[in-house]
N, C-alpha and C. Protein backbone atom coordinates (compact mmCIF):
# COMPACT_ATOMS: atom_id res chain seq x y z
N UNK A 1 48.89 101.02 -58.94
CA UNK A 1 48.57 102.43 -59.09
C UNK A 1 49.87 103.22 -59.24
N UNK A 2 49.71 104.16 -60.30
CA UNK A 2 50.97 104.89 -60.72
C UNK A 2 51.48 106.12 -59.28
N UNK A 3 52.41 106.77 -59.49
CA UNK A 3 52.73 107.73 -59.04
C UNK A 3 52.28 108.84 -58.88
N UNK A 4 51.31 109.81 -59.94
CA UNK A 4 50.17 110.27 -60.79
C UNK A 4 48.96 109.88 -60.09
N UNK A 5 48.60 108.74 -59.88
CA UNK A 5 47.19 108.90 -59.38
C UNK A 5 47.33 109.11 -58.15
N UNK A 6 48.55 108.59 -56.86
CA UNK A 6 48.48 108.33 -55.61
C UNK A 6 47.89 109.66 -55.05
N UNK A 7 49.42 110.26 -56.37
CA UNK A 7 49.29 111.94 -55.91
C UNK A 7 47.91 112.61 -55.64
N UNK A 8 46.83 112.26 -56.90
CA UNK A 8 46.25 112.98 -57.49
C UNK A 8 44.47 112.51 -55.75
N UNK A 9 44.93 111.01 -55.59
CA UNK A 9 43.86 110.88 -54.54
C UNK A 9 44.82 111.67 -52.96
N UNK A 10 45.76 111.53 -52.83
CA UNK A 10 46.50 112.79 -51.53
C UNK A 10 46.01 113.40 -51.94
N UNK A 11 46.17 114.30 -53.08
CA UNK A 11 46.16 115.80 -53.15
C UNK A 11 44.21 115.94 -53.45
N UNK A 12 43.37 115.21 -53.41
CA UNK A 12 42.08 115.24 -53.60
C UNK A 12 41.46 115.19 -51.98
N UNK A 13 42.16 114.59 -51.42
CA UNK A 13 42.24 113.82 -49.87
C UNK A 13 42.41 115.69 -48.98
N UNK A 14 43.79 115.96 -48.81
CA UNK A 14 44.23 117.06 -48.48
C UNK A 14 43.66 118.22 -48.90
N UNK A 15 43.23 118.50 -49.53
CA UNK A 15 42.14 119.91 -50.54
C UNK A 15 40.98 119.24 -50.06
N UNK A 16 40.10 118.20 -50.20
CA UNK A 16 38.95 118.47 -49.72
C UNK A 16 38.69 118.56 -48.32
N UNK A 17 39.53 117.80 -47.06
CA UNK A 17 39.57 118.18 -46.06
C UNK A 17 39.86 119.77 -45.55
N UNK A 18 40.47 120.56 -46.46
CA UNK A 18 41.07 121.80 -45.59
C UNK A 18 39.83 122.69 -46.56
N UNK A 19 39.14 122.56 -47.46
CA UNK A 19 38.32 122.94 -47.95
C UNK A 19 37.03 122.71 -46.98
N UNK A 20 36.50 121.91 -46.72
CA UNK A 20 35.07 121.57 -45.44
C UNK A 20 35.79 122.43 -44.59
N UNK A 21 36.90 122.18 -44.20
CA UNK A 21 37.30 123.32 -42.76
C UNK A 21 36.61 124.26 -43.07
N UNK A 22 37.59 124.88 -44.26
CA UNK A 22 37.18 126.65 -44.28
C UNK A 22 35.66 126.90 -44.39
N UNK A 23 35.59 125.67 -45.53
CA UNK A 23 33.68 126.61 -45.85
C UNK A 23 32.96 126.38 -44.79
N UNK A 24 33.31 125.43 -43.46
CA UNK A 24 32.17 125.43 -42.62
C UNK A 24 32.75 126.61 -41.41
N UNK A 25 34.10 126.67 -41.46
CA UNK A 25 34.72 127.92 -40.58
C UNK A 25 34.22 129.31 -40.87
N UNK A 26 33.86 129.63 -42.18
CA UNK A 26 33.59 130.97 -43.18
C UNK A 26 32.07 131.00 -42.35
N UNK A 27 31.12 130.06 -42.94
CA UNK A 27 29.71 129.86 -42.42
C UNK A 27 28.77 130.49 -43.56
N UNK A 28 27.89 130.79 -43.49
CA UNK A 28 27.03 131.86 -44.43
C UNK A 28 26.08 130.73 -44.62
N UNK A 29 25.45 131.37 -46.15
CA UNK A 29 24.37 130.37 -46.78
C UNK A 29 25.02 129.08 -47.00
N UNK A 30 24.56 128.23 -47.36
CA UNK A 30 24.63 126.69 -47.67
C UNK A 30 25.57 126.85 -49.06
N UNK A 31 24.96 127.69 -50.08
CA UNK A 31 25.42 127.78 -51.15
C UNK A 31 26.73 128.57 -51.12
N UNK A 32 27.03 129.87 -50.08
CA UNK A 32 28.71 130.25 -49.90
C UNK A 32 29.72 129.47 -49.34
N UNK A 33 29.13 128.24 -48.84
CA UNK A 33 29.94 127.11 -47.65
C UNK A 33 30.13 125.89 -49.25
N UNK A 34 29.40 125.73 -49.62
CA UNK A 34 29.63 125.43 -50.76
C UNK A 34 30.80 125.62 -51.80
N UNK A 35 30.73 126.66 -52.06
CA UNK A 35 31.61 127.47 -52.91
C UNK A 35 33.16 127.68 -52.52
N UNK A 36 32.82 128.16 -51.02
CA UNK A 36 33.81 128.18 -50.56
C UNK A 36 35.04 126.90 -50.49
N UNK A 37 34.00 125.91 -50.09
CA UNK A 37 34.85 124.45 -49.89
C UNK A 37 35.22 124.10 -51.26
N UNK A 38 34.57 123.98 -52.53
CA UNK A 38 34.92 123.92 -54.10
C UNK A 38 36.68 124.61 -53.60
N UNK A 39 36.51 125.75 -53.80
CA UNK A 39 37.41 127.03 -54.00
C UNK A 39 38.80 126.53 -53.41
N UNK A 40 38.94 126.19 -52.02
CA UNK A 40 39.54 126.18 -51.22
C UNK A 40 40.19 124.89 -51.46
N UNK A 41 39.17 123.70 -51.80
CA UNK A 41 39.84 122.55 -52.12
C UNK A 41 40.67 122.49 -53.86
N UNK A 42 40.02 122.64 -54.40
CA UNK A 42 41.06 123.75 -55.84
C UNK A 42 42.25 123.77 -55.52
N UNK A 43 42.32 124.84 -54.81
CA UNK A 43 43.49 125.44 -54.39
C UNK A 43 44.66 124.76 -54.02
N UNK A 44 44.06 123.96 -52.69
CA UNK A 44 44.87 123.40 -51.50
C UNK A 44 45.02 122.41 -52.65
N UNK A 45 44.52 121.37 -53.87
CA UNK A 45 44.95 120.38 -54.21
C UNK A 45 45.62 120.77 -54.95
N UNK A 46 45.80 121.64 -56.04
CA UNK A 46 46.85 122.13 -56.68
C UNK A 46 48.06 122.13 -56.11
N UNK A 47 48.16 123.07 -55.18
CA UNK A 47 49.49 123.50 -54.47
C UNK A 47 50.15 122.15 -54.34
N UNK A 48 49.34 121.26 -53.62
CA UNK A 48 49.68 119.95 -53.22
C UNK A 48 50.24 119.05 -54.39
N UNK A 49 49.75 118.86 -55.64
CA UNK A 49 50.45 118.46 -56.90
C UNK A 49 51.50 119.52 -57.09
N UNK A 50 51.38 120.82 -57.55
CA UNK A 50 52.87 121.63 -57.92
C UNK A 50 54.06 121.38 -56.86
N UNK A 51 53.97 121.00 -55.81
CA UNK A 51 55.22 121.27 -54.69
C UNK A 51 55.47 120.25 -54.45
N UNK A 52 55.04 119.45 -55.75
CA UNK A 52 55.17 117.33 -55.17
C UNK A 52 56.29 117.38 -56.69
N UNK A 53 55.29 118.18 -57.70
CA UNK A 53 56.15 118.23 -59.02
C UNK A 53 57.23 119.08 -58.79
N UNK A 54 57.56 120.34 -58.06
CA UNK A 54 58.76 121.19 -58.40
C UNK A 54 59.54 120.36 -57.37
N UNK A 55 59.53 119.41 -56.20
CA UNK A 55 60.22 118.90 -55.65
C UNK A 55 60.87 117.32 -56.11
N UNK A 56 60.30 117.23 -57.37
CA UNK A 56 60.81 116.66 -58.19
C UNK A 56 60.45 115.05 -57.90
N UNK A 57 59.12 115.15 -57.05
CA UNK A 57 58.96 113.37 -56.47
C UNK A 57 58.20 113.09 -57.37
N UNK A 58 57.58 113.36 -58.29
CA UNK A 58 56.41 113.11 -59.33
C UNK A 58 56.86 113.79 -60.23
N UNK A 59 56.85 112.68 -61.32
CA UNK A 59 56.90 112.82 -63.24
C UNK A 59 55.92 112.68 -63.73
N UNK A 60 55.07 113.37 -64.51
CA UNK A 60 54.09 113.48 -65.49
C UNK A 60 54.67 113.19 -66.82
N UNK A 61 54.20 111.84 -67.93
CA UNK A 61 54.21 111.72 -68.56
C UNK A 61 52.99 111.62 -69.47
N UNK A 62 52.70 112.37 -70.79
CA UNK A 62 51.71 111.78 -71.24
C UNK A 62 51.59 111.01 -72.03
N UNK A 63 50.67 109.57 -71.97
CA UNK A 63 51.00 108.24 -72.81
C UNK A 63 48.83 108.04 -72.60
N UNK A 64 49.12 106.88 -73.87
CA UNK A 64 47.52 106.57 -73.91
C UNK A 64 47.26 105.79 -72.29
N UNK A 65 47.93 105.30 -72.18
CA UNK A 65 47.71 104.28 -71.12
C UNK A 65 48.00 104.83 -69.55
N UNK A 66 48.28 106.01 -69.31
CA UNK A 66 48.62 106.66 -68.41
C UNK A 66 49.44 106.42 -67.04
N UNK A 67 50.37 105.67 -67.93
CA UNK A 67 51.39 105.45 -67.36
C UNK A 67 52.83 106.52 -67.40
């Protein structure tokens, strides 16, 4: 497994955990706890790829083979 994916299951790992936090911390309908956790995990996994890329531990290359 490349560098690229490890990231990509951390940063899927880390965003969806802090995402269930919030949407079940927030509370509401089923469908705003929902949304919320989407939203939140978005977020948190992004950040988590950009500050892996501007810290320069992960290279994105694009190739057919995705390597």
């Amino acid at each position: 497994m490349g560098e690229a994916q490890t990231l990509a299951i951390i940063a899927g790992g880390v965003g969806g955990s802090v995402g269930a936090f919030v949407g079940v911390a927030v509370g509401g309908t089923p469908l705003g706890v929902t949304l919320t956790t989407l939203v939140v995990a978005v977020v948190v996994g992004a950040a988590v790829i950009t500050s892996a890329v501007i810290a320069g531990d992960v290279e994105f290359f694009a190739s057919a083979d995705g390597e």
